[in-house]
Protein backbone atom coordinates (compact mmCIF):
# COMPACT_ATOMS: atom_id res chain seq x y z
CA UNK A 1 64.66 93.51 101.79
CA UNK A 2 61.23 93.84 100.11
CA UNK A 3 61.56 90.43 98.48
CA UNK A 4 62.85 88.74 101.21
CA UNK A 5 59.39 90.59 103.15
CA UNK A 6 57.48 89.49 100.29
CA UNK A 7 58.92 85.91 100.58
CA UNK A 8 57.76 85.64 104.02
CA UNK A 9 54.19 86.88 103.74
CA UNK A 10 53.84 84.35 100.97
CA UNK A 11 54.95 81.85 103.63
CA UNK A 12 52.47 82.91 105.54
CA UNK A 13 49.91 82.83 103.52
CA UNK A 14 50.35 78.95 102.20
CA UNK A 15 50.58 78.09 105.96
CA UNK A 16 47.09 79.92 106.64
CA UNK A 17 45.68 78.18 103.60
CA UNK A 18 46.82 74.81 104.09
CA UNK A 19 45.56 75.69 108.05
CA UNK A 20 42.49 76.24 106.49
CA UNK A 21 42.24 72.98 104.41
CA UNK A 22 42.78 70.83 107.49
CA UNK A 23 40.60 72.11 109.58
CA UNK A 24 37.83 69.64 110.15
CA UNK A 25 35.09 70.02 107.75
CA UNK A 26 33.32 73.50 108.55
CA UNK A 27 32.18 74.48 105.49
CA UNK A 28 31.77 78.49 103.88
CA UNK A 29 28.39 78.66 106.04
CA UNK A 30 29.81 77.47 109.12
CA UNK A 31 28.56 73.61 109.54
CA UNK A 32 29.99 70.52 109.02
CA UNK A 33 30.20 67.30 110.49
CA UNK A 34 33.06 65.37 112.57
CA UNK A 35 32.82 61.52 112.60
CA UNK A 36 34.72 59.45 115.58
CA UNK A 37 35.22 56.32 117.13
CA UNK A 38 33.22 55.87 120.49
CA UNK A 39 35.54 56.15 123.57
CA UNK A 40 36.39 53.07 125.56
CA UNK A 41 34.66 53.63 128.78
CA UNK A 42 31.11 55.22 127.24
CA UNK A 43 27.80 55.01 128.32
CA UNK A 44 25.77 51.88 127.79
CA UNK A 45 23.81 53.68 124.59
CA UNK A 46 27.20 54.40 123.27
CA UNK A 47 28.93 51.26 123.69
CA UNK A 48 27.46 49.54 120.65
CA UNK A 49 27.89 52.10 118.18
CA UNK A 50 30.62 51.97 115.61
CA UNK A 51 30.92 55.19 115.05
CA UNK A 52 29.71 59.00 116.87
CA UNK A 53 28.84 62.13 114.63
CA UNK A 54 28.43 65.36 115.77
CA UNK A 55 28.02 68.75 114.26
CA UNK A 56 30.90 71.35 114.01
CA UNK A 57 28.85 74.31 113.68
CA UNK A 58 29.81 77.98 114.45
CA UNK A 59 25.88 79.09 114.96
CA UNK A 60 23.65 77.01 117.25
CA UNK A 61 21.03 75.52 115.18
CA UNK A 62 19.52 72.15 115.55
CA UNK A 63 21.32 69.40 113.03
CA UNK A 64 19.93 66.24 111.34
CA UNK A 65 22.18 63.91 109.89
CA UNK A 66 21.81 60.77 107.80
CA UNK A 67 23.97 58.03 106.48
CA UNK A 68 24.32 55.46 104.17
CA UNK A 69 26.75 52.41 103.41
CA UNK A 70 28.16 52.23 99.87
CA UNK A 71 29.54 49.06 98.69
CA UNK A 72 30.94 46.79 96.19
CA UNK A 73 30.23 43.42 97.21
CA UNK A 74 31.82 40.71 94.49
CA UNK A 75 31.85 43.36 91.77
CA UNK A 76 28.31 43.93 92.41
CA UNK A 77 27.44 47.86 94.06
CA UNK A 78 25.43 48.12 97.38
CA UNK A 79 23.45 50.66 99.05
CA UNK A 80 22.11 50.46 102.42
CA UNK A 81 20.62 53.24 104.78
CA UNK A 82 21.97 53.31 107.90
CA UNK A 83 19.92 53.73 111.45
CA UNK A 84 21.18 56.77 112.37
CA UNK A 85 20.43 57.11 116.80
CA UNK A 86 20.45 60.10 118.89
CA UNK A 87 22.16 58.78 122.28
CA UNK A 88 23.28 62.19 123.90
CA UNK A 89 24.05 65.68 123.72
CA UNK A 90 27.53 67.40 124.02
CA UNK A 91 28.66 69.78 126.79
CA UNK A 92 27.69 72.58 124.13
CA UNK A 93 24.24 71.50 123.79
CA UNK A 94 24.42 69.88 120.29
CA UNK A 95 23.46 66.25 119.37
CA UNK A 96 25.50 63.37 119.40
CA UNK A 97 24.46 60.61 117.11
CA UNK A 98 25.35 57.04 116.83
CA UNK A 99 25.59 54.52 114.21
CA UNK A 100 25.95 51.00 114.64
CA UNK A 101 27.25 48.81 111.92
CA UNK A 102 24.86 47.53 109.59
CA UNK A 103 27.28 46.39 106.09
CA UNK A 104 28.26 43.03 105.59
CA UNK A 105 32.17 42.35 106.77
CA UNK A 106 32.99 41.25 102.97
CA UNK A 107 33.41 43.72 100.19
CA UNK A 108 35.07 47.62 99.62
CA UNK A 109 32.57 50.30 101.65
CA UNK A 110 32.11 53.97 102.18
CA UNK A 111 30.07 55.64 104.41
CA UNK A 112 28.27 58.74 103.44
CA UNK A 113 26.84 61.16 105.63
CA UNK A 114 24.63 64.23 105.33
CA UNK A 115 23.68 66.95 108.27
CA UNK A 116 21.29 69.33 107.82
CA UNK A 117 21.35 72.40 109.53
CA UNK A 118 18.54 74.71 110.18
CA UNK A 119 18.75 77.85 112.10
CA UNK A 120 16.39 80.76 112.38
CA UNK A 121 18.20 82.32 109.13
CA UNK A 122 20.37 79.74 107.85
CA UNK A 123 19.52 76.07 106.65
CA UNK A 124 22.63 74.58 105.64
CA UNK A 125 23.42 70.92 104.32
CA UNK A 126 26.64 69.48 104.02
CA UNK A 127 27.82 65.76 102.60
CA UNK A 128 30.83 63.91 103.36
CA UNK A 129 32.66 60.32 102.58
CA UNK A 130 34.52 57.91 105.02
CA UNK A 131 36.32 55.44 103.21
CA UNK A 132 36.70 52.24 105.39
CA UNK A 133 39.13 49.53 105.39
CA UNK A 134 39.14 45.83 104.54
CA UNK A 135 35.55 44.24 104.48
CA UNK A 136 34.03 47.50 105.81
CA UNK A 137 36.50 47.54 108.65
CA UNK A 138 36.45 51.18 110.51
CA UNK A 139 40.26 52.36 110.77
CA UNK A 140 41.56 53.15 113.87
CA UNK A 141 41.65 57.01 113.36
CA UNK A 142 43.89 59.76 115.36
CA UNK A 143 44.76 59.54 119.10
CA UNK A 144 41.83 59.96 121.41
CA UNK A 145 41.11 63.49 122.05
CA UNK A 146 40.02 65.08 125.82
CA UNK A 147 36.84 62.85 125.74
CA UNK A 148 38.50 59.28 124.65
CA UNK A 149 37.24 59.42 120.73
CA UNK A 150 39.40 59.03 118.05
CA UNK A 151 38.74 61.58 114.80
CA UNK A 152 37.91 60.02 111.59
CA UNK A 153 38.96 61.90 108.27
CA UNK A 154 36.01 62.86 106.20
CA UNK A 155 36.47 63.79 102.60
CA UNK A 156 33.84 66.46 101.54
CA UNK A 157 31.42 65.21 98.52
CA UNK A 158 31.34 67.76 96.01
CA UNK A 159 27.63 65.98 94.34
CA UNK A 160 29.62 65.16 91.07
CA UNK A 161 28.51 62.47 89.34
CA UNK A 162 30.09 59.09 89.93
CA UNK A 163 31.94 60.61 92.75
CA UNK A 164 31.07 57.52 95.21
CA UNK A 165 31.89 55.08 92.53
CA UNK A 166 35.17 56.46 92.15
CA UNK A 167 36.12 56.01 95.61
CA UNK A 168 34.74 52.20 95.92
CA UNK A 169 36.82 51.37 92.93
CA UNK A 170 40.00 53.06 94.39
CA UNK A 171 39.42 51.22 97.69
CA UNK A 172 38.56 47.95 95.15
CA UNK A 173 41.74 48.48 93.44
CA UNK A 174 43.86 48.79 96.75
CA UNK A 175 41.87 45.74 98.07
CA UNK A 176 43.21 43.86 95.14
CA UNK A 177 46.77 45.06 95.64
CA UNK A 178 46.96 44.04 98.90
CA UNK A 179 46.03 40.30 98.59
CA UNK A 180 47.84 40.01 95.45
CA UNK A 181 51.16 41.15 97.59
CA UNK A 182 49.74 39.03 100.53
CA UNK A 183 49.21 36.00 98.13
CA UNK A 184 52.97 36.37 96.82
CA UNK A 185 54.56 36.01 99.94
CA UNK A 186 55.64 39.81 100.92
């Protein structure tokens, strides 16, 4: 019986962790950032942006975020600041941001992003990675929540070294595969 009990709180525990991995991407201090596609029937300010980010914060402290586009564009790496806009605020009183797209349509990109949050006894920052699809092509992400978006995964950065470059030639590698299996006839 102990085993079996023991067994079972192990369960348990795995499920909270892996609960706790998935979750969107609060970090130890309580901020992160969430990253989704605009819905279909927004607002005229919203309507041109490619993508929405928004603050996932568990304190309410004002948030700045900026972005960039990483790229390899015929073997040759990119960098390119993005116009990051504030269009709105959400029913909770924190910003909503928008980013229209501003990488070429040819090449492998990521999208980094950084928020900065600073409260009256906190400043935290956090960084995270969208990898996008063919020729910078934003995938389609989850199914649209209450308010018509559609989540995007983010992977946290970690600030290693080379980490960026890693993911462009992963995406650059896949790229490859792809039109080599389109080329053959599969």
């Amino acid at each position: 019986m102990v085993r079996k009990t023991r067994f079972t709180s192990l369960l348990r525990g795995m499920a909270c962790v892996a609960a706790l991995a998935s979750a969107p991407t609060a970090r130890a201090g309580g901020f992160g950032l969430s990253v989704a596609l605009p819905p279909a029937h927004s607002g005229s300010r919203i309507k041109t942006a490619a993508l929405l980010v928004r603050a996932e914060c568990c304190y309410a402290a004002p948030f700045t975020v900026s972005a960039r586009a990483e790229g390899l564009v015929n073997g040759r790496r990119r960098s390119i600041p993005l116009r990051v806009t504030q269009v709105s605020t959400d029913p909770q009183g924190g910003s909503v941001y928008a980013i229209r797209r501003q990488w070429p349509r040819v090449g492998v990109w990521v999208l980094t992003f950084t928020g900065t949050a600073r409260g009256a006894q906190q400043y935290d920052t956090c960084k995270d990675l969208l990898e996008l699809g063919p020729n910078g092509s934003i995938a389609s992400g989850q199914s649209p929540g209450a308010n018509g978006e559609r989540s995007l995964t983010l992977r946290p950065l970690s600030g290693k070294r080379g980490e960026i470059e890693v993911a462009l030639r992963g995406l650059a590698a896949r790229a490859s595969r792809n039109a080599a299996l389109a080329g053959s006839g599969r």
